[in-house]
Protein backbone atom coordinates (compact mmCIF):
# COMPACT_ATOMS: atom_id res chain seq x y z
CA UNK A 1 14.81 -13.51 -9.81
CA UNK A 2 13.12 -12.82 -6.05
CA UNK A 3 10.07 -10.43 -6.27
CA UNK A 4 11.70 -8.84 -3.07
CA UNK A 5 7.98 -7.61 -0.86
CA UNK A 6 10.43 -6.85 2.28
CA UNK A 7 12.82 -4.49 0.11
CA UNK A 8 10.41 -2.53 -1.48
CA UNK A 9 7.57 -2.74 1.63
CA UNK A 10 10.82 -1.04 3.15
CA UNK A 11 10.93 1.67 0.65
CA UNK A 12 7.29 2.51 0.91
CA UNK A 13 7.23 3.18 4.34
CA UNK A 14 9.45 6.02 3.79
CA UNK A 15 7.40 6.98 2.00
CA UNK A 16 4.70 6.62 4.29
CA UNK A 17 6.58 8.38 6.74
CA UNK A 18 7.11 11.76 4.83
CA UNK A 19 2.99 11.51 3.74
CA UNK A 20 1.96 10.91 7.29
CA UNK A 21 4.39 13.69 8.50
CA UNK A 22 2.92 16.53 5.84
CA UNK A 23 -0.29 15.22 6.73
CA UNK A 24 -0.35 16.22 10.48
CA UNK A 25 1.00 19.31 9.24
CA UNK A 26 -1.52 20.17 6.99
CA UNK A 27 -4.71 18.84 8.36
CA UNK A 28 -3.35 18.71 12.30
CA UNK A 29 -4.65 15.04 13.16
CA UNK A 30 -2.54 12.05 13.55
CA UNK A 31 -3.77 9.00 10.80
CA UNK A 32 -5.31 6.46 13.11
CA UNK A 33 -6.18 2.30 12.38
CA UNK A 34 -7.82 0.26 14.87
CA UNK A 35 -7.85 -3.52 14.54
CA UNK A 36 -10.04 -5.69 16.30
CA UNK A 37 -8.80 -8.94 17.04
CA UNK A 38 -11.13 -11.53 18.55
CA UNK A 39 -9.72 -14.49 20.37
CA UNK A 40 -5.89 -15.67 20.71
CA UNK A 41 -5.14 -17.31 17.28
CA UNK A 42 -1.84 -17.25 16.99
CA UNK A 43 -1.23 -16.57 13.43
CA UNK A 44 -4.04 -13.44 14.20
CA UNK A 45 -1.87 -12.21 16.88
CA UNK A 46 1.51 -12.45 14.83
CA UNK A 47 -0.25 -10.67 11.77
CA UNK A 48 -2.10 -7.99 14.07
CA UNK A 49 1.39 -7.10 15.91
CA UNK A 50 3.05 -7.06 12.78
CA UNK A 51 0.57 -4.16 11.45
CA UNK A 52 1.18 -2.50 14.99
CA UNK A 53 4.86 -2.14 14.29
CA UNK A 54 4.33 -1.27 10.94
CA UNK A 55 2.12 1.31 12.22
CA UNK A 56 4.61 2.59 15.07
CA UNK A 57 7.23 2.97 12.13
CA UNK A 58 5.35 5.21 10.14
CA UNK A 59 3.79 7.38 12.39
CA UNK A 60 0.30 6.12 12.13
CA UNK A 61 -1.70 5.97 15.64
CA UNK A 62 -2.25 1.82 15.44
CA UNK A 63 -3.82 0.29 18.20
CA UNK A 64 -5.30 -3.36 18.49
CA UNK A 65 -8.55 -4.22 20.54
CA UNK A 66 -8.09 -7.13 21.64
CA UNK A 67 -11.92 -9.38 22.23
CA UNK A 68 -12.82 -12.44 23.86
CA UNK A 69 -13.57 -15.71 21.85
CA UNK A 70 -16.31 -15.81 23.10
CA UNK A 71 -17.82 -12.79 22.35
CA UNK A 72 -21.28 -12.26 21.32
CA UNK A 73 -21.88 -10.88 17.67
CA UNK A 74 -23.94 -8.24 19.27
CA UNK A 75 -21.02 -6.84 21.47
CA UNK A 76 -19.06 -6.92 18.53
CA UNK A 77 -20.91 -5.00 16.59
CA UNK A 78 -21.18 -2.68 19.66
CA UNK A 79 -17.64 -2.30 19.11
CA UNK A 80 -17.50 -1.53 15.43
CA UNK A 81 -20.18 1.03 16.06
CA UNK A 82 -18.74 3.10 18.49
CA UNK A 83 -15.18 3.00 16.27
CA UNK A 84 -17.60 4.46 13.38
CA UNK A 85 -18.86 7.33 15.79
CA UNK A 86 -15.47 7.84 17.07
CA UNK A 87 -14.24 11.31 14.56
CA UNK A 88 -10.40 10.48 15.95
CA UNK A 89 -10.71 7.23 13.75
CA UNK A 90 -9.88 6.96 10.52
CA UNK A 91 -9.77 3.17 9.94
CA UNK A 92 -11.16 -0.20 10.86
CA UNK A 93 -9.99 -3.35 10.26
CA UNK A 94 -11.42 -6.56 11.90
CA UNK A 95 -8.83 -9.18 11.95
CA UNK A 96 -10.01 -12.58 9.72
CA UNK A 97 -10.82 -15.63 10.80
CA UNK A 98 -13.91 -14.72 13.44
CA UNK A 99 -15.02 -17.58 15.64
CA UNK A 100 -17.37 -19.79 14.01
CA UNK A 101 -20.45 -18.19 15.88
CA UNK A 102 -20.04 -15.01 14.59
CA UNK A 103 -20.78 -14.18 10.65
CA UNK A 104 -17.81 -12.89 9.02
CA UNK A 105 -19.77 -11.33 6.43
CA UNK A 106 -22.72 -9.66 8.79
CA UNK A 107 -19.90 -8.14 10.57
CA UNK A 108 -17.70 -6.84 7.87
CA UNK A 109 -20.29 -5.06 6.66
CA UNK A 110 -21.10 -2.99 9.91
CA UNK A 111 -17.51 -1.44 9.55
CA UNK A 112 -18.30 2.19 7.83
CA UNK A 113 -17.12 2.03 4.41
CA UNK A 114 -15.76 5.25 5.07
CA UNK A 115 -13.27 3.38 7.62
CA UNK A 116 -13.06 0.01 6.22
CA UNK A 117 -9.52 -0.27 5.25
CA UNK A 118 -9.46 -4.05 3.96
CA UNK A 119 -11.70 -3.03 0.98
CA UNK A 120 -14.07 -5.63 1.88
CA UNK A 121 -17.32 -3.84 2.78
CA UNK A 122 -19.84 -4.73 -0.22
CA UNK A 123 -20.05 -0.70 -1.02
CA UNK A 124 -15.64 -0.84 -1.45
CA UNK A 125 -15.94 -4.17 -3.32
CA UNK A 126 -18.68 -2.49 -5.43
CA UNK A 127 -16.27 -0.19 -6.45
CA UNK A 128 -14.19 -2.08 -7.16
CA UNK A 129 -15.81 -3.83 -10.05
CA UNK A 130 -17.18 -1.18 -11.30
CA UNK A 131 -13.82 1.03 -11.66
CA UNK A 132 -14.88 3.58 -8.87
CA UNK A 133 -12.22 4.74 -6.70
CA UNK A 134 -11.96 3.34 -3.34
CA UNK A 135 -9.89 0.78 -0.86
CA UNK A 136 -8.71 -2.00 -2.66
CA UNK A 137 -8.24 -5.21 -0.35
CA UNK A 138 -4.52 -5.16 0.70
CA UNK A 139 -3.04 -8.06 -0.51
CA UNK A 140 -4.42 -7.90 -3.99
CA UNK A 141 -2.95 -4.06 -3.93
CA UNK A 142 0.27 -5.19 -2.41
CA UNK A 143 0.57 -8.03 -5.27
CA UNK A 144 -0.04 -5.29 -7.62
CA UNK A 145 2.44 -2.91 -6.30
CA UNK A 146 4.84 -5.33 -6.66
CA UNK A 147 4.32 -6.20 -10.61
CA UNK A 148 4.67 -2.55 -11.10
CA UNK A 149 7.57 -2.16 -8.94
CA UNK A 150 9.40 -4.72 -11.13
CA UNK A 151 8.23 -3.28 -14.13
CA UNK A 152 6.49 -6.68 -15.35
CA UNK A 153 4.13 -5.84 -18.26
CA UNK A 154 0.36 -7.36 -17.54
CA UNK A 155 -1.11 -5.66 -20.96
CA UNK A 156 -1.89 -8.97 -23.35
CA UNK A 157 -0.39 -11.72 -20.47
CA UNK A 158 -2.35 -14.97 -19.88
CA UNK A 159 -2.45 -14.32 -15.91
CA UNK A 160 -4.34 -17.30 -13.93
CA UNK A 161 -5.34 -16.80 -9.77
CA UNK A 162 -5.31 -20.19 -7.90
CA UNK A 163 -8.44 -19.52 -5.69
CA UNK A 164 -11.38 -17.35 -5.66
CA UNK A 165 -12.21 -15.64 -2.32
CA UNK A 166 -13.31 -12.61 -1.54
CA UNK A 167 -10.23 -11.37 -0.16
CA UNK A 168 -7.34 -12.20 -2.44
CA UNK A 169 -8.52 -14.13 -5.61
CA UNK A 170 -11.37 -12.27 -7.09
CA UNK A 171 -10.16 -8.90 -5.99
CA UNK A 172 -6.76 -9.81 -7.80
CA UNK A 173 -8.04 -11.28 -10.43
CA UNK A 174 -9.99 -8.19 -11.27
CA UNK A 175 -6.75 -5.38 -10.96
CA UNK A 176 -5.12 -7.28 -13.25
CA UNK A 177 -7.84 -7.60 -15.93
CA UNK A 178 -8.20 -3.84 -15.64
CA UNK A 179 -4.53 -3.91 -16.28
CA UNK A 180 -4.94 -5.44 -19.55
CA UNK A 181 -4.13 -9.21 -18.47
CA UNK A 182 -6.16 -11.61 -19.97
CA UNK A 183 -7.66 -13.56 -16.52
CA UNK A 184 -8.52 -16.72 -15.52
CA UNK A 185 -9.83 -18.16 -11.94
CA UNK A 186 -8.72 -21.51 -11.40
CA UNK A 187 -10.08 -23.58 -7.92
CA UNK A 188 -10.47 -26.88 -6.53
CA UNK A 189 -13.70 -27.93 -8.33
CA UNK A 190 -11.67 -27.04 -12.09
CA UNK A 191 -10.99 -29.80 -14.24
CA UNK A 192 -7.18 -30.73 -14.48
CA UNK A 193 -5.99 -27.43 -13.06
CA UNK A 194 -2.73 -27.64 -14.27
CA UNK A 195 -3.34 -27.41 -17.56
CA UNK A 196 -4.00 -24.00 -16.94
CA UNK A 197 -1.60 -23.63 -14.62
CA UNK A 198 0.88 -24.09 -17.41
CA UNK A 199 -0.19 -22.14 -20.07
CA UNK A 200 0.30 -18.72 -17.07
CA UNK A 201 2.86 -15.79 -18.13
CA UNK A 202 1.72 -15.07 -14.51
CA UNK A 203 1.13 -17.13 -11.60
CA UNK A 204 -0.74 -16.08 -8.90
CA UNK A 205 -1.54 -18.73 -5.83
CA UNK A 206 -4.17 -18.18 -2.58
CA UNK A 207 -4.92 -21.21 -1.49
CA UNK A 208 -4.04 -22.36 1.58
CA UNK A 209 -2.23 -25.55 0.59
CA UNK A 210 1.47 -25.82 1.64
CA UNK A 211 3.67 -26.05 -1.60
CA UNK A 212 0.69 -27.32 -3.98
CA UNK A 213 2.30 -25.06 -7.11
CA UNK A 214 5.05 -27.96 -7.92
CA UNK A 215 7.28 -27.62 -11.19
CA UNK A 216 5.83 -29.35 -13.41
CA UNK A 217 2.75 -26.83 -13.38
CA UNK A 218 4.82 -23.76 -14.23
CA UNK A 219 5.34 -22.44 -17.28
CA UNK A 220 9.72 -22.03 -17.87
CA UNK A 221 9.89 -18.32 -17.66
CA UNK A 222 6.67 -17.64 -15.96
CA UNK A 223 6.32 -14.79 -12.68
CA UNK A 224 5.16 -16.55 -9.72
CA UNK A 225 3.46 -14.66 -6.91
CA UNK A 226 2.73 -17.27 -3.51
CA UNK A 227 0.04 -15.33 -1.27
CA UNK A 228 -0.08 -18.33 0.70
CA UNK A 229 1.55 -18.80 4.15
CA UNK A 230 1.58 -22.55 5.97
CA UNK A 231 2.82 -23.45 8.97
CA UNK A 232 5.20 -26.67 8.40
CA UNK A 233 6.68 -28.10 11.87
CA UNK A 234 8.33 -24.57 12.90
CA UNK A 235 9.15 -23.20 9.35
CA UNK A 236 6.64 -20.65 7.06
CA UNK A 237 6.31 -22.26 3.44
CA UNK A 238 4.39 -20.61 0.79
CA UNK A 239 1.83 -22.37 -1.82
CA UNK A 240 3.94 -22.82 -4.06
CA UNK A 241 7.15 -25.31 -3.28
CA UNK A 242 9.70 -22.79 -3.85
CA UNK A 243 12.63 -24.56 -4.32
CA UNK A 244 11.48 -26.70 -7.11
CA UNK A 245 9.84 -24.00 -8.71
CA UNK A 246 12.61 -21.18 -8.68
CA UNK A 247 14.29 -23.18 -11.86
CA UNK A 248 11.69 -22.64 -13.96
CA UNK A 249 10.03 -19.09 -12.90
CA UNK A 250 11.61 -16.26 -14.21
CA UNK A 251 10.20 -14.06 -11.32
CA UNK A 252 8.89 -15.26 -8.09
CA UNK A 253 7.87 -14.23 -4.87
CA UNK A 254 9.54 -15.84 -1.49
CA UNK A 255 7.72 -16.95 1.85
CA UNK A 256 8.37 -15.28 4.22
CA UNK A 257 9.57 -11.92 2.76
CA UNK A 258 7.17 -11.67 -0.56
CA UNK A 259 3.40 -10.71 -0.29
CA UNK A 260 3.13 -10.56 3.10
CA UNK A 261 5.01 -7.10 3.87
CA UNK A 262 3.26 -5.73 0.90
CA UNK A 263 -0.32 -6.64 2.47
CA UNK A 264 1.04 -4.28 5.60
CA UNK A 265 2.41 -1.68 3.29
CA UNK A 266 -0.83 -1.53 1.37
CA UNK A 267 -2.93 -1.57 4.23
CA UNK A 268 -0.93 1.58 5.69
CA UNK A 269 -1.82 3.10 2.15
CA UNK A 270 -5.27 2.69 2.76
CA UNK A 271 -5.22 4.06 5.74
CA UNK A 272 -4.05 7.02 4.67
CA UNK A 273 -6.35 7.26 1.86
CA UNK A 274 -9.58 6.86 4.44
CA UNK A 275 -7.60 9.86 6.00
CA UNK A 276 -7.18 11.79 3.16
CA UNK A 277 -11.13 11.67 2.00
CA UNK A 278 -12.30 12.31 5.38
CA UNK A 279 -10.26 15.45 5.82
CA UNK A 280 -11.25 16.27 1.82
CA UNK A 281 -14.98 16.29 2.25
């Protein structure tokens, strides 16, 4: 069975439509997300335009700031600081990869917390692991969304995450231990990684690899979730090689159509929720 991210990413945003509408209402602002894209990397720009429209659909005042490759950290963190000053803004999000020169983490940092809407300032991630409320990075919310959209039970599961970065794998890993999975992080310096692979009610992949999940390390009735997107000649293929593995999964997620509109959706969330606190306080 397809763990359908498009359908229900669909749903949400009427949902996100009726919030945003009661919100201008109430409060009298518009929600508002600036992105920050430095350079022309394609995949950037397709992911950036894609929030844009999802933006535009909603009702959410997107707009993307498009930066030089060559920028200078300095003049980017220029940038950031003036979005932080800026009262009409509600969130920030600095599109990833940054040019080598420039320190991802440095950067991230100098977004407010108050505005960061990728949940990956070190107060947010705090918060995260220590059961505070805050933003949640959007992918591991959208992957979580999903689970509980489909009803599938995490309490007592064996879930394993295929990778361990900051923005999908240890974030993920740690929603679904506080909903009651039992968790393991697997990674490319563990020891015959299938083995674990196999033993997973619930399958969760970030890695980067094109189709590296093959059959044979899937448990027969497992759920599947692919985070990964590759490029392959001119098709999109997940991490996990889908056709082999949808005999064996019970659920799984496709690529394109899976995580990847729940990321957007859960980002819009976000947004909304900077909103919300700001206009709280």
């Amino acid at each position: 069975m397809i763990l359908d991210g498009k359908g229900l990413a669909r749903q949400n945003e009427i949902t996100l439509k009726e919030k945003v509408k009661s919100l201008k209402q109430k409060f009298g602002f518009t929600p508002t997300l600036r992105v920050i894209l430095v350079g022309e990397n394609p995949a950037s720009i397709a992911y950036v335009n894609s929030k844009k429209k999802a933006c535009d659909r909603v009702g959410i005042d997107g707009e993307i700031i498009r930066l030089p490759i060559d920028i200078q950290e300095e003049a980017l963190i220029d940038k950031i600081e003036s979005l932080n000053h800026d009262p009409k803004v509600d969130g920030i999000l600095v599109q990833l990869p940054l040019p080598k020169h420039i320190n991802e983490t440095f950067v991230l940092n100098k977004v407010s917390p108050d505005k960061d809407v990728d949940g990956l300032h070190t107060i947010n991630a705090g918060k995260l692991f220590t059961k505070q409320p805050g933003v949640v990075p959007a992918t591991p919310l959208g992957v979580m969304m999903l689970l509980n959209h489909y009803k599938i039970q995490t309490e007592g599961k064996y879930a394993v995450v295929v990778g361990r970065s900051n923005l999908v794998g240890m974030p993920l890993a740690k929603l679904l231990n506080d909903a009651d999975a039992t968790v393991t992080v697997v990674h490319r310096k563990t020891t015959d990684l299938a083995s674990f692979t196999r033993q997973a009610d619930i399958l969760c992949v970030a890695v980067g690899k094109p189709n590296f999940i093959t059959k044979d390390m899937v448990k027969p009735g497992a759920v599947v979730v692919d985070v990964g997107i590759n490029r392959v000649g001119d098709i999109l293929v997940g991490d996990v090689d889908f056709e082999g593995v949808k005999d064996v999964a019970y659920y799984i997620t496709p690529v394109p159509g899976g995580v990847g509109p729940m990321t957007i959706s859960a980002l819009l969330f976000n947004v909304l929720f900077q909103y919300e606190v700001k206009h709280h306080d």
